[in-house]
N, C-alpha and C. Protein backbone atom coordinates (compact mmCIF):
# COMPACT_ATOMS: atom_id res chain seq x y z
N UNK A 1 150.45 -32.44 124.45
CA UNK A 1 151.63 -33.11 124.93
C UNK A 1 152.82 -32.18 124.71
N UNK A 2 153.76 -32.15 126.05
CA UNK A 2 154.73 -31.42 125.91
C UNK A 2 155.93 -32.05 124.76
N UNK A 3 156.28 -31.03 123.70
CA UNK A 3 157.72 -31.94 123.28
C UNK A 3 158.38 -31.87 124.20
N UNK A 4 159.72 -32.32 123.38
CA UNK A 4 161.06 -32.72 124.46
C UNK A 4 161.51 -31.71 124.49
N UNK A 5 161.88 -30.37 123.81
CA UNK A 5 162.51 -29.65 123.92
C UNK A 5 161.78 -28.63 125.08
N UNK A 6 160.45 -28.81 124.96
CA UNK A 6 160.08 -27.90 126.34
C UNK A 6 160.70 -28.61 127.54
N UNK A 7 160.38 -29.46 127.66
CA UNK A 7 160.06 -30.31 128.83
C UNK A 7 161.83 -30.16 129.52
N UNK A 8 162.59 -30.13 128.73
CA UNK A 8 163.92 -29.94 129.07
C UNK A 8 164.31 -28.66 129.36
N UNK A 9 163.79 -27.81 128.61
CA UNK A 9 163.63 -26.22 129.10
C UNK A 9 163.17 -26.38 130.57
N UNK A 10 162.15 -26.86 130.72
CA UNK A 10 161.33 -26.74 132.18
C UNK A 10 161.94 -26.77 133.23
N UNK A 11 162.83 -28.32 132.36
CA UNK A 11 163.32 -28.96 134.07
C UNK A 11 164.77 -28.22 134.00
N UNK A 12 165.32 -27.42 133.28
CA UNK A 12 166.54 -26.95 133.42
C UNK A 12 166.22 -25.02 134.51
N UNK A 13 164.97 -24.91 133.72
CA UNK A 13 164.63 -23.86 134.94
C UNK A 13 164.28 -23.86 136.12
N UNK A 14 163.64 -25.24 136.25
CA UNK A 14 163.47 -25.78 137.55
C UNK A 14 164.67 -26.11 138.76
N UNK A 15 165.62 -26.13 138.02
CA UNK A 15 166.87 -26.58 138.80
C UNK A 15 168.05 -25.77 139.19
N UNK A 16 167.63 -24.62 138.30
CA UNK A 16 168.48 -23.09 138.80
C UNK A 16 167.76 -22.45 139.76
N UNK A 17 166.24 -22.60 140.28
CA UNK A 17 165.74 -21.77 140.98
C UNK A 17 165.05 -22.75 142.57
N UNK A 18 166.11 -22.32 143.15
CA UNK A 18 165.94 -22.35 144.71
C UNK A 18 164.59 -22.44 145.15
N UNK A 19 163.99 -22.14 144.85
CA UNK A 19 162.26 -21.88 145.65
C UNK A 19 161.45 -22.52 144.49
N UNK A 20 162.08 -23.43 143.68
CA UNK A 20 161.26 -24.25 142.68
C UNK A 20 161.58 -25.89 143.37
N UNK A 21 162.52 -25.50 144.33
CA UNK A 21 162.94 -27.70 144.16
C UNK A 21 162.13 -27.93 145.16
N UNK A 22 161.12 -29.37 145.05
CA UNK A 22 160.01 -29.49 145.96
C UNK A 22 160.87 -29.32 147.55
N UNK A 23 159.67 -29.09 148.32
CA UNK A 23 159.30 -29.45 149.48
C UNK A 23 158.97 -30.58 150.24
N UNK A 24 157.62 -31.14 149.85
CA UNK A 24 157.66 -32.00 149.88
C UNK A 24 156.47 -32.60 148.54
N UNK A 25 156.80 -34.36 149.02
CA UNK A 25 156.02 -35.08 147.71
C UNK A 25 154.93 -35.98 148.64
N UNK A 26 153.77 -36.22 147.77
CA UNK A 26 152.47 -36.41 148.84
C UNK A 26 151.65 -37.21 148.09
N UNK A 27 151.17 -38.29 148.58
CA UNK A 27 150.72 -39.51 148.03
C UNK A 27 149.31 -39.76 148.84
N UNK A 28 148.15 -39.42 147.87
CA UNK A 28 146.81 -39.56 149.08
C UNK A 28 145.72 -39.85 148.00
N UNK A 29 144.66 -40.52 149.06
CA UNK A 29 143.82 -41.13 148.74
C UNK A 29 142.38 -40.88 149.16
N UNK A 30 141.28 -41.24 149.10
CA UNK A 30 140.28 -40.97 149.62
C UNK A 30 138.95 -41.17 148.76
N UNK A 31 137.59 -40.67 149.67
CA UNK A 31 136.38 -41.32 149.38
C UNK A 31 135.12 -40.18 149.88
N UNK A 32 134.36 -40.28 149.08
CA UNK A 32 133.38 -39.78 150.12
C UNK A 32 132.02 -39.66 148.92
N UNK A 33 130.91 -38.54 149.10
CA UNK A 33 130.12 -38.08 147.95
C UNK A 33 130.12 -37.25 147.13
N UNK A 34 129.13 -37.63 146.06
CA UNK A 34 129.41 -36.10 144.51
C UNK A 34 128.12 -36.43 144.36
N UNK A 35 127.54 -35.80 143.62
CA UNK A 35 126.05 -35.31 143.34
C UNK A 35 126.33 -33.96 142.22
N UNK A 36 125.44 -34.12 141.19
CA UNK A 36 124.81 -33.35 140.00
C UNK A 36 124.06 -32.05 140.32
N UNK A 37 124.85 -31.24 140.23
CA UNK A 37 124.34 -30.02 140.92
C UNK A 37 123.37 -29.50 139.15
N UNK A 38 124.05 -29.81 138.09
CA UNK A 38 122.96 -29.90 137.01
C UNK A 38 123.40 -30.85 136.29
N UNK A 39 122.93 -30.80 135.24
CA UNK A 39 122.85 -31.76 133.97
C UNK A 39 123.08 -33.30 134.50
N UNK A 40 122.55 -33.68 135.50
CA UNK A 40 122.37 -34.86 136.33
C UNK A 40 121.19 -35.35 136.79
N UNK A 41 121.27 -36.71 137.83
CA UNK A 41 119.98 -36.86 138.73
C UNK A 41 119.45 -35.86 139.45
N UNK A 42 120.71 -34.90 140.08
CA UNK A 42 120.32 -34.29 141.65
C UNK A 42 120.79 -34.15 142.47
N UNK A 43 120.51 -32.58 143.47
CA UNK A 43 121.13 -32.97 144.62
C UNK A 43 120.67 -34.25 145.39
N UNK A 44 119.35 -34.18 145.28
CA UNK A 44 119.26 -35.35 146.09
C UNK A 44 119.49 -37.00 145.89
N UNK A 45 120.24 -37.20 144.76
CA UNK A 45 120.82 -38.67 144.21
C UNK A 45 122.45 -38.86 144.50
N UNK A 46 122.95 -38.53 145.42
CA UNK A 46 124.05 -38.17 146.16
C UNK A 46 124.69 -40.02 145.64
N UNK A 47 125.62 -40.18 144.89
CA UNK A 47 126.49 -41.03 144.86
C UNK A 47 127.97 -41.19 145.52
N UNK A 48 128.86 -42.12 145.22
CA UNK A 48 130.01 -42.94 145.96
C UNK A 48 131.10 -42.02 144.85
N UNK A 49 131.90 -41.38 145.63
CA UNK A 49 132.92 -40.84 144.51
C UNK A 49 134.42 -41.62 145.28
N UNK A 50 135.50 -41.53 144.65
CA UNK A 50 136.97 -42.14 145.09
C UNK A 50 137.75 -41.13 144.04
N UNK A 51 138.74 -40.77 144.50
CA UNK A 51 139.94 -40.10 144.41
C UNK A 51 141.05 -40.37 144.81
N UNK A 52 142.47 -39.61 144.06
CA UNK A 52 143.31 -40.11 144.46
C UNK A 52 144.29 -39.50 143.68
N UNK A 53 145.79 -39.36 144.05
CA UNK A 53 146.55 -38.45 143.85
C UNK A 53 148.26 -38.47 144.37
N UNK A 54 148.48 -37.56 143.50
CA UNK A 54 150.14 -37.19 143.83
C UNK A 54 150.12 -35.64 143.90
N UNK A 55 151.14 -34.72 145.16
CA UNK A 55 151.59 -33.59 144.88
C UNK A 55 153.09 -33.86 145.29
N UNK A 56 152.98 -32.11 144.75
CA UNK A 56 154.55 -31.65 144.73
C UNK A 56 154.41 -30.25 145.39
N UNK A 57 154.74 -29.93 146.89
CA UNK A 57 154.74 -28.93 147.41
C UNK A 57 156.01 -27.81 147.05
N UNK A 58 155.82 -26.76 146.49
CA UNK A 58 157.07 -25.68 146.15
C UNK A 58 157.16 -24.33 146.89
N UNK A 59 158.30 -23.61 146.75
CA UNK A 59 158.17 -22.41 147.34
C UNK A 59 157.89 -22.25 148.62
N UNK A 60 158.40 -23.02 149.73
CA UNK A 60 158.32 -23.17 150.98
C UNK A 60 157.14 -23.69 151.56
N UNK A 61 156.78 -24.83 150.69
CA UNK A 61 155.15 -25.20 150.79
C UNK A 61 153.59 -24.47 150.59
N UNK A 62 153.90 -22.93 150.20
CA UNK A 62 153.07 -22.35 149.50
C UNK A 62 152.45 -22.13 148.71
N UNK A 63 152.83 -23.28 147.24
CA UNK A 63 152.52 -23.36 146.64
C UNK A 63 152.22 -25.27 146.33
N UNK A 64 151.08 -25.68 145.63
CA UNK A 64 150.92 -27.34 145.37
C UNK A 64 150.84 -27.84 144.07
N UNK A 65 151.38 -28.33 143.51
CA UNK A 65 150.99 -29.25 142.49
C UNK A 65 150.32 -30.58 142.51
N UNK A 66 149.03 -30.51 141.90
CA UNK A 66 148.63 -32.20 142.33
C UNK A 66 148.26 -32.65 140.75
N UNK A 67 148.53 -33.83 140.95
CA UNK A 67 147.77 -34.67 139.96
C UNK A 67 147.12 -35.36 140.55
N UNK A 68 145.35 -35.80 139.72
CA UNK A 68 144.62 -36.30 140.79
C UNK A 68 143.49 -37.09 139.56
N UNK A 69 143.06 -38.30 140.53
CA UNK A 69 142.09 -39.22 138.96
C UNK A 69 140.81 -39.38 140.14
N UNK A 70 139.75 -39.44 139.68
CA UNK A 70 138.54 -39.76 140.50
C UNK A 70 137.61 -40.73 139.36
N UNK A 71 136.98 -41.16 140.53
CA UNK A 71 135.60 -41.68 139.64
C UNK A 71 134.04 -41.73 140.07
N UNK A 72 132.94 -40.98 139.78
CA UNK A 72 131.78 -41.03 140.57
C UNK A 72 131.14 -42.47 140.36
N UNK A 73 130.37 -42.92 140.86
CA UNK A 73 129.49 -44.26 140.35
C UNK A 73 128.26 -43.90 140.64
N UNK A 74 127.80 -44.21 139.30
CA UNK A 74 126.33 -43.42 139.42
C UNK A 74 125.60 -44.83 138.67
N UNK A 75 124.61 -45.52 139.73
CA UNK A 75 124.14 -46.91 139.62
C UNK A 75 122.57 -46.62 138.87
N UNK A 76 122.65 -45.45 138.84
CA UNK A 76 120.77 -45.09 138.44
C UNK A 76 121.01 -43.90 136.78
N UNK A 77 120.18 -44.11 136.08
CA UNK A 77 119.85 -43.41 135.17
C UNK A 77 120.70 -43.39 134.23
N UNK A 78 121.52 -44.38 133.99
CA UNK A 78 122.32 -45.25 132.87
C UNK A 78 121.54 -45.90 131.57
N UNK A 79 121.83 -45.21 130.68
CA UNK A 79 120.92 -46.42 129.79
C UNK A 79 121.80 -47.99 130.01
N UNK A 80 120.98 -49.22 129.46
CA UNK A 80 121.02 -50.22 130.05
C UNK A 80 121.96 -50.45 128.86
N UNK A 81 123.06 -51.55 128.91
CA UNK A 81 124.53 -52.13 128.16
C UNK A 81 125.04 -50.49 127.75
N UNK A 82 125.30 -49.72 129.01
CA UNK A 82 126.18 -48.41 128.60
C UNK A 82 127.24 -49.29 128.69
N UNK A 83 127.68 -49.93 128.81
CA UNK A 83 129.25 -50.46 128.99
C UNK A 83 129.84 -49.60 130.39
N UNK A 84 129.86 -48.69 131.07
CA UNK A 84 130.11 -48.13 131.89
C UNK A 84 129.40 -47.34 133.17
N UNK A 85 129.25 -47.01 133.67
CA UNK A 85 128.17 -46.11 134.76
C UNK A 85 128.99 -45.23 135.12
N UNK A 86 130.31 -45.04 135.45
CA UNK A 86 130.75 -43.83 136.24
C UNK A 86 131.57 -42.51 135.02
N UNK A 87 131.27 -41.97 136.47
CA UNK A 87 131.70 -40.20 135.63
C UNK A 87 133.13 -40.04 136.26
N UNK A 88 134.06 -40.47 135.48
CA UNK A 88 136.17 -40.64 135.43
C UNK A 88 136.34 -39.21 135.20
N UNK A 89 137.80 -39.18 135.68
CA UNK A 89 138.59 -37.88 135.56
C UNK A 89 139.85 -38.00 136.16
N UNK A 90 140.39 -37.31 134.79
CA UNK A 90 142.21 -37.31 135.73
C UNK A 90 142.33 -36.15 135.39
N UNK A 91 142.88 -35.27 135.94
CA UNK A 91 143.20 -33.54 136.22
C UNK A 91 144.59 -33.45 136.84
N UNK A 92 145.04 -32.06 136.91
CA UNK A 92 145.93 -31.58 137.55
C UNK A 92 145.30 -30.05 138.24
N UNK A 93 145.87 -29.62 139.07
CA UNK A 93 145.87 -28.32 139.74
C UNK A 93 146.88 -28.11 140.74
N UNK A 94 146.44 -26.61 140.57
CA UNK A 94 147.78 -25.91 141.58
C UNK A 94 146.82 -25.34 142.82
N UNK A 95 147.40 -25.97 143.92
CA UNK A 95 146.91 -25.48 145.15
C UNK A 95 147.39 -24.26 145.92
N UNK A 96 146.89 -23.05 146.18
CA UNK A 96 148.14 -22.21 147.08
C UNK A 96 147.34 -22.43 148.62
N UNK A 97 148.08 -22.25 149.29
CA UNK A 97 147.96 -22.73 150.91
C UNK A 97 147.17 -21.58 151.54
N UNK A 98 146.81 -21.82 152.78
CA UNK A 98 146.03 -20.89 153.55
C UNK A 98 147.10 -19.99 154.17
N UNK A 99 148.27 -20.07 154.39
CA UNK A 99 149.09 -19.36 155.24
C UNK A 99 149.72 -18.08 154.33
N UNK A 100 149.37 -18.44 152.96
CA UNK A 100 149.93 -17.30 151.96
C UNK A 100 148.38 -16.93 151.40
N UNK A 101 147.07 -17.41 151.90
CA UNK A 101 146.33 -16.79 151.37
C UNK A 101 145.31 -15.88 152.80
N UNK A 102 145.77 -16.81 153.86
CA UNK A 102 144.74 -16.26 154.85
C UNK A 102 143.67 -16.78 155.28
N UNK A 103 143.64 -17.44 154.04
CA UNK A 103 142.01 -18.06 154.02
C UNK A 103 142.08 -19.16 155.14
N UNK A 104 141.00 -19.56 155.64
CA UNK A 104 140.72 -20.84 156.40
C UNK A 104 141.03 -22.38 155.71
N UNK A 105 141.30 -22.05 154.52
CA UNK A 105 141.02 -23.17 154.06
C UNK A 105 142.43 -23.32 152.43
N UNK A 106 142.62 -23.77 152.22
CA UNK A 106 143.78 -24.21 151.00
C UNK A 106 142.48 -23.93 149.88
N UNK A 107 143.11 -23.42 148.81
CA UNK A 107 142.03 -23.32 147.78
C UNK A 107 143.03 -23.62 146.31
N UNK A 108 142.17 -24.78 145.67
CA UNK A 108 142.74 -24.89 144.24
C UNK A 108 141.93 -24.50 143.09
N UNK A 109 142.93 -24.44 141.66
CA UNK A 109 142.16 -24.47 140.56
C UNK A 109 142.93 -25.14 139.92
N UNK A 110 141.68 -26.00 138.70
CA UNK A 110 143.00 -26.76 137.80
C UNK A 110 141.42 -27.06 137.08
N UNK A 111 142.64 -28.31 135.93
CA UNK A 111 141.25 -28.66 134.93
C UNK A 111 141.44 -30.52 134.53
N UNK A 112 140.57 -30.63 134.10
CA UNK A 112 139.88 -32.29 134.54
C UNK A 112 139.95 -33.10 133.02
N UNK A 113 139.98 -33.73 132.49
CA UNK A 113 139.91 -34.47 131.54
C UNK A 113 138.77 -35.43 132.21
N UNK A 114 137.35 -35.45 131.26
CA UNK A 114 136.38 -36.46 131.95
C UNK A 114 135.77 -37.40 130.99
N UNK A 115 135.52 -38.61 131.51
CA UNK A 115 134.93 -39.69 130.51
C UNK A 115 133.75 -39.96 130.97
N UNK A 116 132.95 -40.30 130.17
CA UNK A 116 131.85 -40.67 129.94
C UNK A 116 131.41 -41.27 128.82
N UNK A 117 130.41 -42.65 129.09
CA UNK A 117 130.04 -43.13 128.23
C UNK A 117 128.46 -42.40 127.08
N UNK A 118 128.94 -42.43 125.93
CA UNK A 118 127.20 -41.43 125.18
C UNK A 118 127.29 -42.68 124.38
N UNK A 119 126.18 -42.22 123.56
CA UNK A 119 125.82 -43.16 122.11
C UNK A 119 126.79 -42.37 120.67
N UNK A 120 126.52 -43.45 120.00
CA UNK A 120 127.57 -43.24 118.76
C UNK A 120 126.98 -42.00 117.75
N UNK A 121 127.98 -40.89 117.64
CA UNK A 121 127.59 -39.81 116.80
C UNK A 121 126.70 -38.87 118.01
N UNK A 122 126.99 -39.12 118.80
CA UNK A 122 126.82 -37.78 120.19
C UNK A 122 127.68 -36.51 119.63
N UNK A 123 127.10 -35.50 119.76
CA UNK A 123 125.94 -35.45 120.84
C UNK A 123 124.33 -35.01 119.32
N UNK A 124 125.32 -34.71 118.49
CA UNK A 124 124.32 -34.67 116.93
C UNK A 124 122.95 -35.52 116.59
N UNK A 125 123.12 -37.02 116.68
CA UNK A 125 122.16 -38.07 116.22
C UNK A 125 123.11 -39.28 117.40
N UNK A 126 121.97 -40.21 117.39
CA UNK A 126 122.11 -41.60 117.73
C UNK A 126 122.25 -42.54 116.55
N UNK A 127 123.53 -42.90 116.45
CA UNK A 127 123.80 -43.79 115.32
C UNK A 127 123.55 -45.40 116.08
N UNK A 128 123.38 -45.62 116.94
CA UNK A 128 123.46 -47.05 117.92
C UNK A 128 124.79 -46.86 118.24
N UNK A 129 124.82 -47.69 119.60
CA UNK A 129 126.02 -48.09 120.08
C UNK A 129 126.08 -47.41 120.76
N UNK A 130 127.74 -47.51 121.78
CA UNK A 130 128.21 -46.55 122.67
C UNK A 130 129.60 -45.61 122.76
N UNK A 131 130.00 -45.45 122.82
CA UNK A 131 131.10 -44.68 123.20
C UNK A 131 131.85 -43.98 123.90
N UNK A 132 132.75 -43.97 124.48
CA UNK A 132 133.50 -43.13 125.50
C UNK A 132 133.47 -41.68 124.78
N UNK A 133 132.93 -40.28 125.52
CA UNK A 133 133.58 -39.01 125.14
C UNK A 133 134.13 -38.53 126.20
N UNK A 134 134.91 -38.13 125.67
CA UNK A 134 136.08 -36.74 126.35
C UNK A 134 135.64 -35.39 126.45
N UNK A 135 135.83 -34.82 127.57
CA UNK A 135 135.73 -33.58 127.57
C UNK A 135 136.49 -32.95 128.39
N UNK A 136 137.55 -31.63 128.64
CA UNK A 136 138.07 -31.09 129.23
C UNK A 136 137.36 -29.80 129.61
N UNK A 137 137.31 -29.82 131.01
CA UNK A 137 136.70 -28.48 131.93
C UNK A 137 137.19 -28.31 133.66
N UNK A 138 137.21 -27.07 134.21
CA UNK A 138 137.65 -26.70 135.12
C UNK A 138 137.09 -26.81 136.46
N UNK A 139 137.81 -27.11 137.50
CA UNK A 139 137.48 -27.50 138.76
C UNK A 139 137.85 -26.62 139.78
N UNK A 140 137.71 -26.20 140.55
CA UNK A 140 138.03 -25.31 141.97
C UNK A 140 137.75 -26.38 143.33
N UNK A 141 138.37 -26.32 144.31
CA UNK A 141 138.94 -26.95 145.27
C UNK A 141 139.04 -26.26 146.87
N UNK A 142 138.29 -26.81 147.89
CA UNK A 142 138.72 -26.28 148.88
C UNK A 142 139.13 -27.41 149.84
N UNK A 143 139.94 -26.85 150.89
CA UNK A 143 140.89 -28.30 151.45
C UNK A 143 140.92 -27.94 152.74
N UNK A 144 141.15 -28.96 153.46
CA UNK A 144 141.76 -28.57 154.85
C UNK A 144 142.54 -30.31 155.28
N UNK A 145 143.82 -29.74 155.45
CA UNK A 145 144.49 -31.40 155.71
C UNK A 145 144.83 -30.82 156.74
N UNK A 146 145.61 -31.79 157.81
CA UNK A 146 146.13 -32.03 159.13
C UNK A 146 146.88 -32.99 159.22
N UNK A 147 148.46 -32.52 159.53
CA UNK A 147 149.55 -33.74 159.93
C UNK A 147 149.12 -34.67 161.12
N UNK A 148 149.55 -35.99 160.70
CA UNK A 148 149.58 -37.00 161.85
C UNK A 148 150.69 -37.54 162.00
N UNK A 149 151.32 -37.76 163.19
CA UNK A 149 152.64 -38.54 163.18
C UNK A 149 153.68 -38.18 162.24
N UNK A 150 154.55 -38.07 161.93
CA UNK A 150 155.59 -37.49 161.15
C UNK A 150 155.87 -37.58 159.35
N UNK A 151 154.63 -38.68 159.07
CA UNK A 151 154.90 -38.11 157.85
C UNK A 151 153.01 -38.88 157.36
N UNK A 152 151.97 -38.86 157.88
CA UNK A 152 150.93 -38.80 157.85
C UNK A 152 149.64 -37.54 157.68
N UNK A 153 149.02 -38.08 157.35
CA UNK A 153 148.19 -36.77 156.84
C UNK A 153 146.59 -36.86 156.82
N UNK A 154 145.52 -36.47 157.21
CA UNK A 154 144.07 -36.50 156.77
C UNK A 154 143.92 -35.14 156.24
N UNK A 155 142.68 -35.46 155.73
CA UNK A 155 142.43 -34.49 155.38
C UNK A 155 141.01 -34.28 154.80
N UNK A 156 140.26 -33.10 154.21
CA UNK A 156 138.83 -33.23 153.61
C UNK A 156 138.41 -32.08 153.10
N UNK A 157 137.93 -32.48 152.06
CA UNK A 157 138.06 -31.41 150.62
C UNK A 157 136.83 -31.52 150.33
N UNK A 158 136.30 -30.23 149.37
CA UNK A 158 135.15 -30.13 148.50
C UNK A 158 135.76 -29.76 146.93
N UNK A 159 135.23 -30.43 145.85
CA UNK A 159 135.21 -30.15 144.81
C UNK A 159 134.34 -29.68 144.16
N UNK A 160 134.13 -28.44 143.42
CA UNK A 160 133.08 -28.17 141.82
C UNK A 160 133.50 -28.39 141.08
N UNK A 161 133.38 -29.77 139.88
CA UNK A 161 133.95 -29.76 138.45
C UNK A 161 132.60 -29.13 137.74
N UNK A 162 133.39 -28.81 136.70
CA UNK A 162 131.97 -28.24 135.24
C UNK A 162 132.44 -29.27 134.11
N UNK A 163 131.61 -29.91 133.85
CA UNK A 163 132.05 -31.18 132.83
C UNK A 163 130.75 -30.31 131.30
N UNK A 164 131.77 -29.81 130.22
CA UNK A 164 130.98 -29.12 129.24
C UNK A 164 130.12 -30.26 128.31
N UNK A 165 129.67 -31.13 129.02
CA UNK A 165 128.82 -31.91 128.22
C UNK A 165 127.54 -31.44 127.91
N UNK A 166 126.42 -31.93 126.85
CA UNK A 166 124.99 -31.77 126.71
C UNK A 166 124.27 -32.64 127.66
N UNK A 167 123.64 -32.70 128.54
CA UNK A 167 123.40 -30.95 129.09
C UNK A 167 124.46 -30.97 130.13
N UNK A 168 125.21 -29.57 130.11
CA UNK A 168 126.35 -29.49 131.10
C UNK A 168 125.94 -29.89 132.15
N UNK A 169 127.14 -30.51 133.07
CA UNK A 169 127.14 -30.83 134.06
C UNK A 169 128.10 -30.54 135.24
N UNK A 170 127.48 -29.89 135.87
CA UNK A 170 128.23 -29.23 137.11
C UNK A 170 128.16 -29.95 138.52
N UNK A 171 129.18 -30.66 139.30
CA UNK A 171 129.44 -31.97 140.14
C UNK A 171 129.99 -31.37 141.40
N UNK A 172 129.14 -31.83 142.61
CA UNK A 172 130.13 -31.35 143.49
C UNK A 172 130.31 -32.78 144.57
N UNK A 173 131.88 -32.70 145.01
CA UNK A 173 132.20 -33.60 145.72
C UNK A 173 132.50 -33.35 147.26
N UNK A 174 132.55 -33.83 147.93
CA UNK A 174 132.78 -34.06 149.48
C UNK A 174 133.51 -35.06 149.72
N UNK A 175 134.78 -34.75 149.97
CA UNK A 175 135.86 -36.01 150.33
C UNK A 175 136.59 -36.56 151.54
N UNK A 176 136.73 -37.36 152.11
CA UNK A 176 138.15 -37.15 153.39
C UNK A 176 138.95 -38.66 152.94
N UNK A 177 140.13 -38.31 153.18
CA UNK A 177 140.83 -38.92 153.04
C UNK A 177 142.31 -39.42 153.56
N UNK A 178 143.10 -39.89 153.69
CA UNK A 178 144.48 -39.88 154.50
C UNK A 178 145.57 -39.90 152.78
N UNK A 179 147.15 -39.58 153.70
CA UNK A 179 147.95 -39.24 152.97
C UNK A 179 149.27 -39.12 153.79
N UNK A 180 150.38 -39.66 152.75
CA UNK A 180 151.44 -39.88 153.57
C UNK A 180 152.76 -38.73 152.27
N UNK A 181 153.14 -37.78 153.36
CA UNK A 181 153.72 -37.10 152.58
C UNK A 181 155.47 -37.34 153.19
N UNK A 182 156.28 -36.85 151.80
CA UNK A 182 157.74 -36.78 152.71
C UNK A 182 159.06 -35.96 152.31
């Protein structure tokens, strides 16, 4: 957690520099699949993922800030009263655009805060019970959105998170979604 004294630093540098004050601000949503590329069912156990998010476009829209929360639902291979089934995450990343990279496609990196339910005294022994753990690990991002109407948006993304759990787990998502930016 930032103290106050950064956080006031930040926003005081933020406000002397011209090519720091957003662009625009972007509010989107969306759905699609994720699947366990390891430490999972499988590619072939393809589940329901949802996402969803805020950015902050800077630097003449070349640059993105998003904050973004998802959740997979994974209905199979739960032990039974986990209290939970899905694989949560709220992250941030910085997107840079295709027009400053070339690329076909918008490409991000950022990192994930993920929950999951284990048993008590994970990942060491099973004491009974359950528990939420935390783990923080990194995600990469490829995008392609398209304006609609003047302040509308679709769009459809792939995600790789690496969630450093026993046994790691590496997730990839397939998304589309709409978004209203302004």
């Amino acid at each position: 957690m930032l103290c106050t004294h950064t956080r006031l630093l930040a926003a005081a540098l933020l406000s002397f520099c011209g090519t720091a004050h957003a662009q625009h601000v972007a509010l989107w949503a969306g759905g699609g699949l994720g699947t366990f590329l390891s430490g999972g069912a499988g590619v072939g156990d393809p589940n329901a993922h949802r996402t969803a998010g805020v950015s902050v476009s800077l630097a003449g829209d070349r640059l993105e800030l998003r904050a973004l929360k998802g959740t997979l639902e994974r209905p199979r291979g739960i032990p039974v009263n986990a209290g939970d089934d899905d694989f949560d995450y709220v992250g941030f990343d910085a997107l840079i655009a295709r027009r400053t990279t070339g690329l076909p496609v918008d490409v991000a990196l950022g990192a994930a805060r993920y929950e999951e339910v284990y048993h008590l005294g994970y990942p060491q022994r099973d004491l009974g019970g359950r528990t939420f753990v935390h783990r923080w690990g990194p995600f990469a991002s490829a995008l392609r959105s398209l304006g609609v109407a003047r302040f509308g948006q679709v769009w459809v993304e792939t995600d790789l998170h690496y969630a450093p759990y026993r046994p790691r787990q590496l997730v990839l998502f397939l998304d589309i979604g709409i978004g209203v930016h302004l």
